[in-house]
PDB file of N, CA and C in Angstrom:
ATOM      1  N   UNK A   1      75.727  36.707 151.382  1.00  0.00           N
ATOM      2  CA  UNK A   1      74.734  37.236 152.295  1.00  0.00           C
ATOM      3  C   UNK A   1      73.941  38.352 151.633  1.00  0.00           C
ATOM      4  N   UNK A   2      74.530  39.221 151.165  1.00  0.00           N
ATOM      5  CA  UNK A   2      73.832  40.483 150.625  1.00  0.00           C
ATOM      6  C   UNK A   2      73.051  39.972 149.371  1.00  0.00           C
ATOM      7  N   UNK A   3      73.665  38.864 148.576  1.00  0.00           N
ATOM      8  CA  UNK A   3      72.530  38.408 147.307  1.00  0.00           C
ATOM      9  C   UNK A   3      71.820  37.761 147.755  1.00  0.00           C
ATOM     10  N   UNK A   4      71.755  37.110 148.970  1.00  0.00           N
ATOM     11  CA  UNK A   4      70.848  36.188 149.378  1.00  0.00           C
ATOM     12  C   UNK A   4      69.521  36.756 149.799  1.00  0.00           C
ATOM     13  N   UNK A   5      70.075  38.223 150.367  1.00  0.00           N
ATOM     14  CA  UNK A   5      68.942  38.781 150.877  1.00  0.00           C
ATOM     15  C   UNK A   5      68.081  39.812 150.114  1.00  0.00           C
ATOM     16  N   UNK A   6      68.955  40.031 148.853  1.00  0.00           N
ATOM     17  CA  UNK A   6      68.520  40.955 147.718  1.00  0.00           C
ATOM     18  C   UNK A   6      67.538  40.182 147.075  1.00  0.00           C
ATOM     19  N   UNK A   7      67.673  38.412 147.173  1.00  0.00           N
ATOM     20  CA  UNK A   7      66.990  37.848 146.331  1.00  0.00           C
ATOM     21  C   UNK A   7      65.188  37.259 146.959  1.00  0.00           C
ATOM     22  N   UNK A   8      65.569  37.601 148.629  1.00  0.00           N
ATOM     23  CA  UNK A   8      64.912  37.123 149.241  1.00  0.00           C
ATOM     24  C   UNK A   8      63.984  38.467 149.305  1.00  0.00           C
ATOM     25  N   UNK A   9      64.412  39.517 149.043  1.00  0.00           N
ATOM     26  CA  UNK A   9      63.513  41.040 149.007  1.00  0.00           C
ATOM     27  C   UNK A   9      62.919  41.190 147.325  1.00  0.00           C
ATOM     28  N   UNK A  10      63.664  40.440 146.520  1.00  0.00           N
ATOM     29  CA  UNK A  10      63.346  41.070 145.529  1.00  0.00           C
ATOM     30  C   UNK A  10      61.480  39.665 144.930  1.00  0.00           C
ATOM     31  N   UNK A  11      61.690  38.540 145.741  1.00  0.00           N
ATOM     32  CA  UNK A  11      61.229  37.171 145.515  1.00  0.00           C
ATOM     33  C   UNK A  11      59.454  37.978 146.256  1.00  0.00           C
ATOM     34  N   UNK A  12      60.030  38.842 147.086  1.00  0.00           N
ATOM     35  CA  UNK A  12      59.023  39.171 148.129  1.00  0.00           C
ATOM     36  C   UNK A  12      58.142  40.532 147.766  1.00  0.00           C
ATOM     37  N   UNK A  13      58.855  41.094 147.690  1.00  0.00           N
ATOM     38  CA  UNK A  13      58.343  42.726 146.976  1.00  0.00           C
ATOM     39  C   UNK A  13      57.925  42.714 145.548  1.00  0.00           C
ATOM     40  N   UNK A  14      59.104  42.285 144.557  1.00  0.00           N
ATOM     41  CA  UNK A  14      58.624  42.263 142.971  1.00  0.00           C
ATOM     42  C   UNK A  14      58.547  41.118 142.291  1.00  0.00           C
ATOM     43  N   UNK A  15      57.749  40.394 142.451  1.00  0.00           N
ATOM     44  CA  UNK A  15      57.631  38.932 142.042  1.00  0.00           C
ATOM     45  C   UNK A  15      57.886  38.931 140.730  1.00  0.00           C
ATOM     46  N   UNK A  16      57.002  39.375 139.980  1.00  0.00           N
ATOM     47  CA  UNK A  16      56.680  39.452 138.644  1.00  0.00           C
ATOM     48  C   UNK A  16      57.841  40.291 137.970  1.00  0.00           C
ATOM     49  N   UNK A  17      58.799  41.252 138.634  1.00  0.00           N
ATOM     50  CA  UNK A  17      59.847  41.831 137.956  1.00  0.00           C
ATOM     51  C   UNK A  17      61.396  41.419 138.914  1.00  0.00           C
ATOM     52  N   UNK A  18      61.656  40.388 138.810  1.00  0.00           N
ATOM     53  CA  UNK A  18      62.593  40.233 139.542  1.00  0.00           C
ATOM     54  C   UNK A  18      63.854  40.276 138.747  1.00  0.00           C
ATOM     55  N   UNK A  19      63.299  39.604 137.762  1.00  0.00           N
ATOM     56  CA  UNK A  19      65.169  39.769 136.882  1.00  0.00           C
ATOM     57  C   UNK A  19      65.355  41.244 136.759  1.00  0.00           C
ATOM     58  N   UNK A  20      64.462  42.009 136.522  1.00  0.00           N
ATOM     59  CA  UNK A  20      64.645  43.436 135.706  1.00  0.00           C
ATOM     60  C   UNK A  20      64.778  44.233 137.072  1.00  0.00           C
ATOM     61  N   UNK A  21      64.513  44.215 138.618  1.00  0.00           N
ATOM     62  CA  UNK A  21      65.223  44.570 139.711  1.00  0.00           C
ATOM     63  C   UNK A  21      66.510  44.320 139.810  1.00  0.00           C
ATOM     64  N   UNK A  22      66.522  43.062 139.429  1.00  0.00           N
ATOM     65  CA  UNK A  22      68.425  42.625 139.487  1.00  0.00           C
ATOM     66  C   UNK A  22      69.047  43.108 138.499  1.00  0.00           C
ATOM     67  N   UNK A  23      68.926  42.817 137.690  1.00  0.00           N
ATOM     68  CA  UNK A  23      69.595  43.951 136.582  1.00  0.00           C
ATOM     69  C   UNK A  23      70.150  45.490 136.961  1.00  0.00           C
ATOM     70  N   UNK A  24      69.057  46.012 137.092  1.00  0.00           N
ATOM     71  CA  UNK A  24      69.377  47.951 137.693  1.00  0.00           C
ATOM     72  C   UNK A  24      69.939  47.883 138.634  1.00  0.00           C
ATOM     73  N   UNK A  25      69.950  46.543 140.034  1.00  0.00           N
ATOM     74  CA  UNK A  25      70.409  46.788 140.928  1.00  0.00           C
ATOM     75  C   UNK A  25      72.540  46.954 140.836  1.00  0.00           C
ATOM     76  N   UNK A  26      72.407  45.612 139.754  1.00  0.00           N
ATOM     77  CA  UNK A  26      74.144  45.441 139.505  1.00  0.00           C
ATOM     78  C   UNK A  26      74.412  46.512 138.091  1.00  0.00           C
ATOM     79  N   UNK A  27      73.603  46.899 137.543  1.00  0.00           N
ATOM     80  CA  UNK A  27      74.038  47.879 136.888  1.00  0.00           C
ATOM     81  C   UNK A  27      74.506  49.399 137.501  1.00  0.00           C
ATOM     82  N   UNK A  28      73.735  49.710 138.477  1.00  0.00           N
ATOM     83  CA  UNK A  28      73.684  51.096 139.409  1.00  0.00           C
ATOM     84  C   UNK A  28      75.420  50.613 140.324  1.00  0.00           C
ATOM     85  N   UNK A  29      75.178  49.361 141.125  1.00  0.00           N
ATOM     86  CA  UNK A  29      76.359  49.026 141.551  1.00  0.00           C
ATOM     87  C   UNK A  29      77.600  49.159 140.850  1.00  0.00           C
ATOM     88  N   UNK A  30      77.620  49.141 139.796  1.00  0.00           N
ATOM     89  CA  UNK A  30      78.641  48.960 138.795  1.00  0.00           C
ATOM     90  C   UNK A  30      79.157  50.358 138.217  1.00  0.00           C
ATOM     91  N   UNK A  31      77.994  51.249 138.129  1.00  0.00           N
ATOM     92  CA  UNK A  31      78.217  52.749 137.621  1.00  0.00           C
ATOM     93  C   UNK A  31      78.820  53.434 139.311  1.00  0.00           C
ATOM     94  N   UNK A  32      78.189  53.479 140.231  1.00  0.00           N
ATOM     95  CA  UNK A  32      78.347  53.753 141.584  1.00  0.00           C
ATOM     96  C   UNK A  32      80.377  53.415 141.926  1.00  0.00           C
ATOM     97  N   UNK A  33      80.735  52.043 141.741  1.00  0.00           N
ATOM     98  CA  UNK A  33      81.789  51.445 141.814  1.00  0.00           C
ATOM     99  C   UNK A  33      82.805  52.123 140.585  1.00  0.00           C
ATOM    100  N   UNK A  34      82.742  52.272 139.746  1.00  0.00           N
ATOM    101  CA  UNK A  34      83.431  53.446 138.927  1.00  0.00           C
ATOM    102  C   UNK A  34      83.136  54.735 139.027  1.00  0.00           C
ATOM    103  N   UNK A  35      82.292  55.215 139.077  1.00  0.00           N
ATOM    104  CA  UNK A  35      82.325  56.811 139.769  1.00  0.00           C
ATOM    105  C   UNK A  35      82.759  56.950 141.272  1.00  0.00           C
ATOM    106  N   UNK A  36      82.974  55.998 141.541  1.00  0.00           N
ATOM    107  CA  UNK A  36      83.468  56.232 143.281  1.00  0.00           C
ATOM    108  C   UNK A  36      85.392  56.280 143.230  1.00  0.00           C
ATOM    109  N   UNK A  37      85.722  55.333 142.303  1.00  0.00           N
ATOM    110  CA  UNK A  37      86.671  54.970 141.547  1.00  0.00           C
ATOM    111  C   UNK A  37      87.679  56.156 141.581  1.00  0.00           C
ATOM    112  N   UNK A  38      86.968  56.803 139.893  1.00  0.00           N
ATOM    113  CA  UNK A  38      87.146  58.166 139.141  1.00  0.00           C
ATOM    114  C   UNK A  38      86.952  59.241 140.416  1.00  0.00           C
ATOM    115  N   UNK A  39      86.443  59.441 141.222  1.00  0.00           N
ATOM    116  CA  UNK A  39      86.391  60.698 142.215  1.00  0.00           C
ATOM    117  C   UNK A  39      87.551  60.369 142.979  1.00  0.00           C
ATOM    118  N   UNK A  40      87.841  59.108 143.406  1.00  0.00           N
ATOM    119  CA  UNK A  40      88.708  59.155 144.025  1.00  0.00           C
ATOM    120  C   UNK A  40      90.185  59.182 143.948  1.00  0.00           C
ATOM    121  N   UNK A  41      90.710  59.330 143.056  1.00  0.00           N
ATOM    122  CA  UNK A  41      91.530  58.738 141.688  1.00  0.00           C
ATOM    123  C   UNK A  41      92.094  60.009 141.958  1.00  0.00           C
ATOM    124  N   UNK A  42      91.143  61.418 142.572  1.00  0.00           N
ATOM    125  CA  UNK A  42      92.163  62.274 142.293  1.00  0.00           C
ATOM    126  C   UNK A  42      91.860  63.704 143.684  1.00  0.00           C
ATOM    127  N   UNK A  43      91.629  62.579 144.796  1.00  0.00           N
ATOM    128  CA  UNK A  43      91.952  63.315 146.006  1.00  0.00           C
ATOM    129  C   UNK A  43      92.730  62.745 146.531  1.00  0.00           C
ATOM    130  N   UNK A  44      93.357  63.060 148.038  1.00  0.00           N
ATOM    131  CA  UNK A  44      94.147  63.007 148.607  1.00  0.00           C
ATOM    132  C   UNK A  44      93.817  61.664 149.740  1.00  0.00           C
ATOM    133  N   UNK A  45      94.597  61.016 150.178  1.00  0.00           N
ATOM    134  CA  UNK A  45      94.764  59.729 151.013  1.00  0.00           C
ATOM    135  C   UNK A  45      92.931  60.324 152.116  1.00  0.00           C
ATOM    136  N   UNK A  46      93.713  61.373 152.845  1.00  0.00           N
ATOM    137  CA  UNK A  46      92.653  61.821 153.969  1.00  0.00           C
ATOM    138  C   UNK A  46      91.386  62.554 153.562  1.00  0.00           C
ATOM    139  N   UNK A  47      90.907  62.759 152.569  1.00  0.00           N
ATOM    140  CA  UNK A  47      89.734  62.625 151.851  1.00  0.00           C
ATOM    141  C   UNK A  47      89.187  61.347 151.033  1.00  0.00           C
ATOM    142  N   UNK A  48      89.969  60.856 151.029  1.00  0.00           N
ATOM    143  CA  UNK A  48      89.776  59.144 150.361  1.00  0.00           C
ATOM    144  C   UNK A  48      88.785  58.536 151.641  1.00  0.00           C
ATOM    145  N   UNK A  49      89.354  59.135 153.057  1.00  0.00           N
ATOM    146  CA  UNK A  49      88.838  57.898 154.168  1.00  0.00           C
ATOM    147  C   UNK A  49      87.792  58.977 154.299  1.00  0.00           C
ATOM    148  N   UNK A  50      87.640  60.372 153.984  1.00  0.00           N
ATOM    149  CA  UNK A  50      86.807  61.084 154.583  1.00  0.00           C
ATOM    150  C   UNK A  50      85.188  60.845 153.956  1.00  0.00           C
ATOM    151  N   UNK A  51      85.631  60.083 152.477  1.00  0.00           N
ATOM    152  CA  UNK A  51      84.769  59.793 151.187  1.00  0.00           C
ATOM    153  C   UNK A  51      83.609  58.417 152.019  1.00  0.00           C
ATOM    154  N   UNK A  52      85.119  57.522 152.488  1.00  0.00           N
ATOM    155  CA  UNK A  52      84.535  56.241 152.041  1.00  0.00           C
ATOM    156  C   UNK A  52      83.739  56.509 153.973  1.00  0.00           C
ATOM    157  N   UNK A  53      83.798  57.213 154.746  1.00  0.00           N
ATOM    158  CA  UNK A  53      83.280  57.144 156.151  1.00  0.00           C
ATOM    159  C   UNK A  53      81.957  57.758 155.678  1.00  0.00           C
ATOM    160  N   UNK A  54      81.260  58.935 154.818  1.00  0.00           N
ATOM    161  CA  UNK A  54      79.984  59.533 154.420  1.00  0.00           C
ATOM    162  C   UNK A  54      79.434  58.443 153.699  1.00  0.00           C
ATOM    163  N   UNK A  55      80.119  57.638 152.719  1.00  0.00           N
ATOM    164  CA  UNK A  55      79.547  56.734 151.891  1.00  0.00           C
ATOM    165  C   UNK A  55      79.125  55.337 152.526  1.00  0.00           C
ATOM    166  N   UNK A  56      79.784  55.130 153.907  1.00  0.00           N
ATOM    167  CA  UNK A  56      79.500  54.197 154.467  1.00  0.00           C
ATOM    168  C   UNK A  56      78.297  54.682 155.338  1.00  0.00           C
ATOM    169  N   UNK A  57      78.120  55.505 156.279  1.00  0.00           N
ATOM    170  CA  UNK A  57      77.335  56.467 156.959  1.00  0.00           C
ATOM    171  C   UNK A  57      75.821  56.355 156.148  1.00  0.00           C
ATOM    172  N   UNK A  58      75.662  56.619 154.990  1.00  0.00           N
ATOM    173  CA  UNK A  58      74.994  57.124 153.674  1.00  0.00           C
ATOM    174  C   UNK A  58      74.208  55.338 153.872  1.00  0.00           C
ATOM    175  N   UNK A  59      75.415  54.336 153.390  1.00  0.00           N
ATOM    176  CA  UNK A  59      74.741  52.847 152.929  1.00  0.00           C
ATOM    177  C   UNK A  59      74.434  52.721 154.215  1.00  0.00           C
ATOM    178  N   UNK A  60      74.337  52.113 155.626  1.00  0.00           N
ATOM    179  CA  UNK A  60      74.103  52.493 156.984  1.00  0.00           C
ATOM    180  C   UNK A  60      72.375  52.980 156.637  1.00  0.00           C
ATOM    181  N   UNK A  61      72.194  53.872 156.784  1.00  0.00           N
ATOM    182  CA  UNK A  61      71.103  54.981 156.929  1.00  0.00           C
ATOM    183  C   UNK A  61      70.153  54.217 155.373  1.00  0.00           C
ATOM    184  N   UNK A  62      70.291  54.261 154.408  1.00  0.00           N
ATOM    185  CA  UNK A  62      69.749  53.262 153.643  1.00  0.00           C
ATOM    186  C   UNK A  62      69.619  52.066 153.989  1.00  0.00           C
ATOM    187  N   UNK A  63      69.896  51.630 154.237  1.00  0.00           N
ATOM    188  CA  UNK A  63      69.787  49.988 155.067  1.00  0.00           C
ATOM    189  C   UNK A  63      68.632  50.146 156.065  1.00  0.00           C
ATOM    190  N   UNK A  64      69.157  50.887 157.283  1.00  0.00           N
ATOM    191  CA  UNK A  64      67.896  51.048 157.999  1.00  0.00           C
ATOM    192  C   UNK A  64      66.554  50.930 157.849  1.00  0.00           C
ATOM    193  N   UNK A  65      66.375  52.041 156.744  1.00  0.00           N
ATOM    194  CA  UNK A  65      65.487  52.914 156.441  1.00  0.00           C
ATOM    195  C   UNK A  65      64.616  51.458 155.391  1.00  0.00           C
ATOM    196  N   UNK A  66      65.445  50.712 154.575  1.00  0.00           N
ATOM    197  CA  UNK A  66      64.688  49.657 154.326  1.00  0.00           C
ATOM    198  C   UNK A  66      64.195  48.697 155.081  1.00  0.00           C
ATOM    199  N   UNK A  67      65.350  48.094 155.782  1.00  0.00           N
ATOM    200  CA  UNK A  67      64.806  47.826 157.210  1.00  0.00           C
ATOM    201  C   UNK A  67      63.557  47.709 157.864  1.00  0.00           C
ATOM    202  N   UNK A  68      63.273  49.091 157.981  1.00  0.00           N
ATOM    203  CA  UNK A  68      62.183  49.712 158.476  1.00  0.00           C
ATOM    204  C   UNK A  68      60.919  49.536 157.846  1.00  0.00           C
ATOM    205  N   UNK A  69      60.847  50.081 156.974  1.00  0.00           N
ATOM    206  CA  UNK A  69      59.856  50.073 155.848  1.00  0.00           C
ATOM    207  C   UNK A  69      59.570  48.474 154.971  1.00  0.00           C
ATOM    208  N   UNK A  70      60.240  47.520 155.132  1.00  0.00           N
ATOM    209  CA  UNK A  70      59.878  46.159 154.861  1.00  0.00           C
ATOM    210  C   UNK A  70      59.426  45.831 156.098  1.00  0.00           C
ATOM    211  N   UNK A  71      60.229  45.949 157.299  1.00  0.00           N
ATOM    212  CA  UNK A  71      58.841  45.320 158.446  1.00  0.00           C
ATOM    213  C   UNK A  71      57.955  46.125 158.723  1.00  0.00           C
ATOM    214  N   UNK A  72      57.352  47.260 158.201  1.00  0.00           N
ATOM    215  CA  UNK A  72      56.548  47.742 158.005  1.00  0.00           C
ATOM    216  C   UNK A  72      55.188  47.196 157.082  1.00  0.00           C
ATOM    217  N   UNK A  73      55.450  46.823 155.831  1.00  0.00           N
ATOM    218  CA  UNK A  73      55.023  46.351 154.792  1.00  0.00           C
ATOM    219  C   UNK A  73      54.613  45.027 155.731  1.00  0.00           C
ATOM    220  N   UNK A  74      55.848  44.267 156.137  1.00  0.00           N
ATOM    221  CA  UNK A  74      54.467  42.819 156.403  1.00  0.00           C
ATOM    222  C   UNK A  74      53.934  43.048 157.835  1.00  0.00           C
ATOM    223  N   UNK A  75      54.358  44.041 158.435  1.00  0.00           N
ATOM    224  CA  UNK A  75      53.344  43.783 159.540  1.00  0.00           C
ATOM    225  C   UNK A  75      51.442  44.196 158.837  1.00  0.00           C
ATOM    226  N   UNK A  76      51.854  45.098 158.089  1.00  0.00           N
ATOM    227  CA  UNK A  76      50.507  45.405 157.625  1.00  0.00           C
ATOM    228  C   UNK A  76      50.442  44.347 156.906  1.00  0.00           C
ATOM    229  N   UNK A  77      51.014  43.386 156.078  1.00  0.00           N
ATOM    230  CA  UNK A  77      50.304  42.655 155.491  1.00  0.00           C
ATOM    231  C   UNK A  77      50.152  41.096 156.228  1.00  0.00           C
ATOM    232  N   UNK A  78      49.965  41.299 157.082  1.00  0.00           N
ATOM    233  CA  UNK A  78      49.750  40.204 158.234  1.00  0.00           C
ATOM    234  C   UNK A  78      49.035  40.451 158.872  1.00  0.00           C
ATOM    235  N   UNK A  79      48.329  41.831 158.458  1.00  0.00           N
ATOM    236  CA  UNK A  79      47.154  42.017 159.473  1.00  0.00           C
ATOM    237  C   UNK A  79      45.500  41.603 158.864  1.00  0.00           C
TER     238      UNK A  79
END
């Protein structure tokens, strides 16, 4: 679901740079997923959930916010 729709944003927004969107996107994922890793590696159980509830909160609120701003984009470009 989530590549489907990464591919369906990326087919739509950056035509002409789509591999090189996908790329940074699983590269950032990948640095993100080991630094989340390594931070966590050396707190405690109840900061572990306190981590992953802001970080979820955080992806949430990013989501939206694209959300938003892509049906934004085609309503104007449908006009």
């Amino acid at each position: 679901m989530q590549d489907g729709l990464h591919q369906l944003l990326c087919n739509q927004l950056f035509p002409k740079m789509k591999e090189t969107v996908t790329a940074l996107v699983l590269i950032l994922a990948s640095l993100c997923n080991y630094t989340l890793l390594l931070v966590a590696s050396g707190m405690t159980p109840a900061n572990v959930m306190l981590m992953n509830i802001v970080v979820t909160f955080v992806g949430v609120g990013l989501g939206l916010f694209v959300n938003l701003r892509y049906t934004k984009l085609l309503e104007s470009a449908q006009e």
